[in-house]
C-alpha atoms as a PDB file:
ATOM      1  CA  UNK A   1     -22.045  18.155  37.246  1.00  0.00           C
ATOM      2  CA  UNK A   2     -21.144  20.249  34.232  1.00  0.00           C
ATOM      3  CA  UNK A   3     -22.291  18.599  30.906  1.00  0.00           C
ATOM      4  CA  UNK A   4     -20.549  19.102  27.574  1.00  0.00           C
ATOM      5  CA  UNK A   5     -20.843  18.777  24.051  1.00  0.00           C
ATOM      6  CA  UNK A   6     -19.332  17.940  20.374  1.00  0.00           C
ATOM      7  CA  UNK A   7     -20.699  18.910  17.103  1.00  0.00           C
ATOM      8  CA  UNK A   8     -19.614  17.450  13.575  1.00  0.00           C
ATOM      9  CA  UNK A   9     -20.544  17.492  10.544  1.00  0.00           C
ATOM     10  CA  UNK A  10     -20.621  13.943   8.593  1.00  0.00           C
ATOM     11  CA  UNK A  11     -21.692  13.291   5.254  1.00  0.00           C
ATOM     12  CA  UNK A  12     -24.919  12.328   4.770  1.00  0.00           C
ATOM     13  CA  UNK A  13     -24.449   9.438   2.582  1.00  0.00           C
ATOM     14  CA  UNK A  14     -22.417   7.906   6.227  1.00  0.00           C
ATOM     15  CA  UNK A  15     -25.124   8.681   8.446  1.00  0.00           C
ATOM     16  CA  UNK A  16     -27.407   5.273   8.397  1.00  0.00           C
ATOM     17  CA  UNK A  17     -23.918   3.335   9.071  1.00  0.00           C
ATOM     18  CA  UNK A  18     -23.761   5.888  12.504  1.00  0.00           C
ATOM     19  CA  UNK A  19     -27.386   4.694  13.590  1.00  0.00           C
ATOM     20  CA  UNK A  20     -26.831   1.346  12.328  1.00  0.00           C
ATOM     21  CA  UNK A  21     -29.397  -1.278  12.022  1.00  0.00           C
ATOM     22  CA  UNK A  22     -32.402  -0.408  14.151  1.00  0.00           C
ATOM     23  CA  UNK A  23     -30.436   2.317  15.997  1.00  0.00           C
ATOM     24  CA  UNK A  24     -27.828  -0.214  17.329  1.00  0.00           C
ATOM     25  CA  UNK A  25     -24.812   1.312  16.014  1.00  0.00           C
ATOM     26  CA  UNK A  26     -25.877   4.734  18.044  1.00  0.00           C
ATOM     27  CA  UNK A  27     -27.363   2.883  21.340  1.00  0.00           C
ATOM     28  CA  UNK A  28     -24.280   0.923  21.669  1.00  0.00           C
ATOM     29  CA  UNK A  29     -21.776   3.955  21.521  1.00  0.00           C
ATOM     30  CA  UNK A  30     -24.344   6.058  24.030  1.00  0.00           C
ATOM     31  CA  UNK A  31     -24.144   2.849  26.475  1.00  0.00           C
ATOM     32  CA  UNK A  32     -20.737   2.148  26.168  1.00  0.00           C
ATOM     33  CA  UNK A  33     -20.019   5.817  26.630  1.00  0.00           C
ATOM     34  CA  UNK A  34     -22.334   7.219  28.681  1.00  0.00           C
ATOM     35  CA  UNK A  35     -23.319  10.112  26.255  1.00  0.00           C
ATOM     36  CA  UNK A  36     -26.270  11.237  24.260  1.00  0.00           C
ATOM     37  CA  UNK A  37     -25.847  11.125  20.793  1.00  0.00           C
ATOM     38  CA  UNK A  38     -28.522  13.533  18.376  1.00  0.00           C
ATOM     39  CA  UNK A  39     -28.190  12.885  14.173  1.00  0.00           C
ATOM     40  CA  UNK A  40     -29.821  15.834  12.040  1.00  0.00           C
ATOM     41  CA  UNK A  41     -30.334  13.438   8.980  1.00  0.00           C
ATOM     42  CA  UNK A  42     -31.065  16.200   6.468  1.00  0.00           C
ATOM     43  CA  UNK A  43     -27.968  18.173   7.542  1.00  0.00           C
ATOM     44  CA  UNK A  44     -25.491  15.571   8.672  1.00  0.00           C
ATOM     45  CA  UNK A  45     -24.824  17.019  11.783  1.00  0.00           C
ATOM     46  CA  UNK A  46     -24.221  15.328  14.643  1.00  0.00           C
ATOM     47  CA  UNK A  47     -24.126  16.372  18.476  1.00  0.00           C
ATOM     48  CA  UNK A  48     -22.453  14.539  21.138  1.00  0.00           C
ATOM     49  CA  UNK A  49     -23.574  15.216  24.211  1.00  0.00           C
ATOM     50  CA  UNK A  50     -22.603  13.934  27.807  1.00  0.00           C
ATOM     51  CA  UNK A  51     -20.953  14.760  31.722  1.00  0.00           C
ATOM     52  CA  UNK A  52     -17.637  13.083  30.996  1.00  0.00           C
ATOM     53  CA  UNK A  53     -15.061  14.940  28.812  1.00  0.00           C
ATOM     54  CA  UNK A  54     -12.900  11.594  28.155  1.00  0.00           C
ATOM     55  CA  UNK A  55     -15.855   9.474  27.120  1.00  0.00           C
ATOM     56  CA  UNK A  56     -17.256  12.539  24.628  1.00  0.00           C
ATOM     57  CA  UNK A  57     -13.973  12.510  22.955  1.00  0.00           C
ATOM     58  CA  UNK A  58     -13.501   9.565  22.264  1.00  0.00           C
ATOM     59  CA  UNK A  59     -17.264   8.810  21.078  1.00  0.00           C
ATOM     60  CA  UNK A  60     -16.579  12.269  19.116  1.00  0.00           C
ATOM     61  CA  UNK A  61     -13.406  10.507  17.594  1.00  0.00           C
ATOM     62  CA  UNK A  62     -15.688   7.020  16.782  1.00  0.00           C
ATOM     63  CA  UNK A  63     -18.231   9.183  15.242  1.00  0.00           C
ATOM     64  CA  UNK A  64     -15.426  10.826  12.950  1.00  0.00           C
ATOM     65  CA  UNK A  65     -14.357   7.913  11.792  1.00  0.00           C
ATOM     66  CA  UNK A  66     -17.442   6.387  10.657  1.00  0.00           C
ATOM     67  CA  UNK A  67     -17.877   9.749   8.499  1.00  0.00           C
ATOM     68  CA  UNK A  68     -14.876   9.182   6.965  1.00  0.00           C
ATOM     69  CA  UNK A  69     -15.524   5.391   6.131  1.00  0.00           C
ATOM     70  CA  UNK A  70     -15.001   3.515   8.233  1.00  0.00           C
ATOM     71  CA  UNK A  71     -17.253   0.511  10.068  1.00  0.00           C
ATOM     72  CA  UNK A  72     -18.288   0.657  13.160  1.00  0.00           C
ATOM     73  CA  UNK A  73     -15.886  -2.372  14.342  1.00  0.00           C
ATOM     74  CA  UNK A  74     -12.626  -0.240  13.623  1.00  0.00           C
ATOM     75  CA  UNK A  75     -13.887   3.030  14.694  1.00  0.00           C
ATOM     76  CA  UNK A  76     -14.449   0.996  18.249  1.00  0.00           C
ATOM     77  CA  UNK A  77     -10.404   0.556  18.374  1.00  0.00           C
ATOM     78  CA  UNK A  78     -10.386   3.838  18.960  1.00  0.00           C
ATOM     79  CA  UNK A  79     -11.877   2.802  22.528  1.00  0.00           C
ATOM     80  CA  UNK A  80      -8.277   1.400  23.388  1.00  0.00           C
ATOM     81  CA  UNK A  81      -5.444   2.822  24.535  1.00  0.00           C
ATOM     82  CA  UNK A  82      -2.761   4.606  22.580  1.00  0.00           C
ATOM     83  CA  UNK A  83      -4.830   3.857  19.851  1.00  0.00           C
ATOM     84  CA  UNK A  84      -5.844   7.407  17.227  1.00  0.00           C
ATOM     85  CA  UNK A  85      -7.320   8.460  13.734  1.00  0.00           C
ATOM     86  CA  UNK A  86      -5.374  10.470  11.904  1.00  0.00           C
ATOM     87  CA  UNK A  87      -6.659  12.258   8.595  1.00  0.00           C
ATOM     88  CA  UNK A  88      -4.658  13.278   5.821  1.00  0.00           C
ATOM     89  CA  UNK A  89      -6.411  16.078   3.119  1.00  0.00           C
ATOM     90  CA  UNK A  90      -5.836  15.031  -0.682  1.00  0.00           C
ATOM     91  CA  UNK A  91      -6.026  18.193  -1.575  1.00  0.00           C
ATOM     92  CA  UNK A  92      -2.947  19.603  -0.240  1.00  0.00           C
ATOM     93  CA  UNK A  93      -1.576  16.956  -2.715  1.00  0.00           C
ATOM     94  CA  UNK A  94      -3.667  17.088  -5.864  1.00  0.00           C
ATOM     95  CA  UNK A  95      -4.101  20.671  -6.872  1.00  0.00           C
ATOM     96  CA  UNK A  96      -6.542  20.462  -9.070  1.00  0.00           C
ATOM     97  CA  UNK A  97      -9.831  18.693  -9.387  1.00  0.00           C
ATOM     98  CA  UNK A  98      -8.857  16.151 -12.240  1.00  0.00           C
ATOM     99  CA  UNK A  99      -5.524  15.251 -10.156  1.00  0.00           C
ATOM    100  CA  UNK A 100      -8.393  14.308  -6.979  1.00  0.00           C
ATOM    101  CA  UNK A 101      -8.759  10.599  -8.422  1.00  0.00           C
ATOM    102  CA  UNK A 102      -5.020  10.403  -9.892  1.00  0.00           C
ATOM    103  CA  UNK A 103      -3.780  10.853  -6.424  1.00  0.00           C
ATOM    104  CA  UNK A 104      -6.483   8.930  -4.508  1.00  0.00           C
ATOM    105  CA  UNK A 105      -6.125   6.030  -6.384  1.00  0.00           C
ATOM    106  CA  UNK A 106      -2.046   5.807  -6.440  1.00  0.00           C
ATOM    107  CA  UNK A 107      -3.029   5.224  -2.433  1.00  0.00           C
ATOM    108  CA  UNK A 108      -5.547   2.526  -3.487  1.00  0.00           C
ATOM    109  CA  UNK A 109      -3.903   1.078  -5.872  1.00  0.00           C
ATOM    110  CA  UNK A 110      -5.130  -1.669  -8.346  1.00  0.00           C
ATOM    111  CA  UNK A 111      -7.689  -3.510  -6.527  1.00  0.00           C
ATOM    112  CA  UNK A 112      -6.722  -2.039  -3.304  1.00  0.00           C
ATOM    113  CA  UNK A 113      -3.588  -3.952  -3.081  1.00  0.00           C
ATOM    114  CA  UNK A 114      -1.787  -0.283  -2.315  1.00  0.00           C
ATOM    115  CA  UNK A 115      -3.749   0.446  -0.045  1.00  0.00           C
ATOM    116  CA  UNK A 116      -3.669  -3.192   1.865  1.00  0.00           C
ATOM    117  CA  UNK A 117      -0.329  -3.391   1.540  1.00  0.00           C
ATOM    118  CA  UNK A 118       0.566  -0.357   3.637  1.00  0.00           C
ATOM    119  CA  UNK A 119      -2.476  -1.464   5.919  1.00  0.00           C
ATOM    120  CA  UNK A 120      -0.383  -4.540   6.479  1.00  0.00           C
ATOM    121  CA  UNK A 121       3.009  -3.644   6.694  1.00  0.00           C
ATOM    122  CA  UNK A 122       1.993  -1.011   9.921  1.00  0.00           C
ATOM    123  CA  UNK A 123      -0.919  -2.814  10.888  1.00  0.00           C
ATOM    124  CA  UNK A 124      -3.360   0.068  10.519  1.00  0.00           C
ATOM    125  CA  UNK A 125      -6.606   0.696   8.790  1.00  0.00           C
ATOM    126  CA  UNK A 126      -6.780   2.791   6.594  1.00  0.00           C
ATOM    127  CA  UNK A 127      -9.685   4.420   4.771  1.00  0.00           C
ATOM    128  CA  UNK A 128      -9.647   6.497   1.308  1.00  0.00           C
ATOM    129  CA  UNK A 129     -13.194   8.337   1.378  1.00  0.00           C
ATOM    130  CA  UNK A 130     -14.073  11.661  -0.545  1.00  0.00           C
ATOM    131  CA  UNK A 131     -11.194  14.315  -0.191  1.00  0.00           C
ATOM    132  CA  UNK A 132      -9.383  12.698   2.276  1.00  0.00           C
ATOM    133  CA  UNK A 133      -7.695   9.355   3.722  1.00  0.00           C
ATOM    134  CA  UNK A 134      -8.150   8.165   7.398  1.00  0.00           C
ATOM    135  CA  UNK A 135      -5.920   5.959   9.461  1.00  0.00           C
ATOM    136  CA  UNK A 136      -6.962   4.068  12.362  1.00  0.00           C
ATOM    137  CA  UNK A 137      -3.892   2.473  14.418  1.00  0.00           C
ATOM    138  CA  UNK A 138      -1.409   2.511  17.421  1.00  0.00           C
ATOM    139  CA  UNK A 139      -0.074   6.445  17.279  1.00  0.00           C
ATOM    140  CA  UNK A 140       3.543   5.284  16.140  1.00  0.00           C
ATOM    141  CA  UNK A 141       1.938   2.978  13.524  1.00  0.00           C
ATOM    142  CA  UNK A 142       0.335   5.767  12.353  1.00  0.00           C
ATOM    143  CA  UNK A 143       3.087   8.307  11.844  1.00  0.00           C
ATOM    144  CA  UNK A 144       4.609   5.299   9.588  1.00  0.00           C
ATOM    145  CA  UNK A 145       1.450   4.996   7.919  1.00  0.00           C
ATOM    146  CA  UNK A 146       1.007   8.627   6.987  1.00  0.00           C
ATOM    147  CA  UNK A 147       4.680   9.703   5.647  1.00  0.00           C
ATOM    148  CA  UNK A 148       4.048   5.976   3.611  1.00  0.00           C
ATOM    149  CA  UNK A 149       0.864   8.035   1.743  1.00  0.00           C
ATOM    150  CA  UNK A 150       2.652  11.401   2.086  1.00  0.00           C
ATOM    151  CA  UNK A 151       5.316   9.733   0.256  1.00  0.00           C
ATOM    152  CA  UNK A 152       3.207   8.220  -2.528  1.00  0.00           C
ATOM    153  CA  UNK A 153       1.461  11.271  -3.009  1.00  0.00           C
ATOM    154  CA  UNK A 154       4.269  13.281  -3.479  1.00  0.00           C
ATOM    155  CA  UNK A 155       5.682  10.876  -6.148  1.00  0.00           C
ATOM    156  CA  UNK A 156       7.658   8.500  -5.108  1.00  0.00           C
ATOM    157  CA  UNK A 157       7.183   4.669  -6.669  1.00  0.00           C
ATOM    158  CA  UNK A 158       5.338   2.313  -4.346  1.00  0.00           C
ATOM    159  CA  UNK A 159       8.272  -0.363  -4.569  1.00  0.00           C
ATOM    160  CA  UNK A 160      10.510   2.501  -2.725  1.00  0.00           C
ATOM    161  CA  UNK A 161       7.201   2.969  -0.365  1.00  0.00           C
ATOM    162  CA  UNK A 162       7.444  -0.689   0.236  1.00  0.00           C
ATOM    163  CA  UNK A 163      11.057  -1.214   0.992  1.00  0.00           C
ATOM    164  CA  UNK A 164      11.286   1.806   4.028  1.00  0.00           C
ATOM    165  CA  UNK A 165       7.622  -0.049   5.027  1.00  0.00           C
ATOM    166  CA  UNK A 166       9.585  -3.188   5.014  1.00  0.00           C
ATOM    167  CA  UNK A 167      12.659  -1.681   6.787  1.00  0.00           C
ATOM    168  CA  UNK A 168      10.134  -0.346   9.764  1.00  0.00           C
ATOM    169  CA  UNK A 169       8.178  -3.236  10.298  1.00  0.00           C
ATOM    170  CA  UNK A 170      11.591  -5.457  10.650  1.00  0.00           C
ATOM    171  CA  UNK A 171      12.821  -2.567  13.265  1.00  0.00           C
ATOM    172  CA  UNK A 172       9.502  -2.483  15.212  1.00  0.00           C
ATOM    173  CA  UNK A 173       9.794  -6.721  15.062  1.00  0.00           C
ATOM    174  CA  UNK A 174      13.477  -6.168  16.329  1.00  0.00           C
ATOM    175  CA  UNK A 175      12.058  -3.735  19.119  1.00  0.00           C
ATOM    176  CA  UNK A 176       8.950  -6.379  20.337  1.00  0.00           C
ATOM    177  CA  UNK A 177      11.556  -9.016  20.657  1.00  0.00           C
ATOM    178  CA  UNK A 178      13.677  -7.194  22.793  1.00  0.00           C
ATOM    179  CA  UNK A 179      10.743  -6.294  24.806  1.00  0.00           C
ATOM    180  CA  UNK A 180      10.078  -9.639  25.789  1.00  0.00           C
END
């Protein structure tokens, strides 16, 4: 049987929440995946190896998502159907360095209520780390999600953000209703 493999590059600083306590974090996603998984501490590079192209994707995409913030618990959604990460680059939005923490924290927010608000509103998770922001959710959750922080980081107020977040969490109510 043919074996393949993944490299990525994470940031160092996310590397000891990959291994986890005592090497759980990484024996857990090997077991539950059936791959080998090989961290280069001193680079931040890891390799994903394993015989079943499925499983090394998604422990690929799980990986990828700890590197970009987030815990271990939500990168495991990723495990479930229909379920993606999707990661949006700041700096297509802020230009220059200075504008890097203008535009990251109209996404955050004060206190993170920005940020928790659109989290709630299309039931995602979302995660602002370095140069860029993740979202972990359903694929059509997402797509809200994302043109939400496109929107803010283009300019718009977050009250107008809210209101079309409102309007799409009413229609996707609507939709689960009729579904039943």
């Amino acid at each position: 049987m043919e074996e393949y493999m993944h490299e990525l590059k994470i940031p160092k600083a996310r590397i000891a929440v990959l291994i986890g306590k005592n090497g759980t974090t990484k024996k857990e996603l090997e077991e539950f995946t059936k791959t080998e998984i090989n961290v280069d501490s001193k680079e931040g590079v890891v390799t994903v190896t394993g015989k079943d192209a499925v499983k090394l994707y998604l422990v690929r995409e799980m990986v990828l998502a700890i590197g970009r913030g987030f815990s271990p618990e939500i990168a495991k959604l990723l495990l479930k159907q229909d379920y993606a990460i999707e990661i949006v680059s700041l700096a297509d939005f802020a230009g220059k360095k200075k504008n890097l923490e203008r535009v990251r924290g109209r996404v955050i927010g004060t206190k993170g209520k920005s940020r928790e608000m659109i989290e709630k509103l299309t039931e995602t998770n979302i995660s602002v780390y370095g140069k860029t922001i993740s979202i972990i959710g359903l694929l059509e959750n997402i797509t809200a999600a994302r043109n939400a922080i496109e929107t803010l980081l283009d300019g718009a107020t977050h009250s107008t953000v809210y209101r079309k977040l409102e309007k799409y969490r009413r229609k996707i109510k609507e939709q689960r209703m009729l579904n039943l």
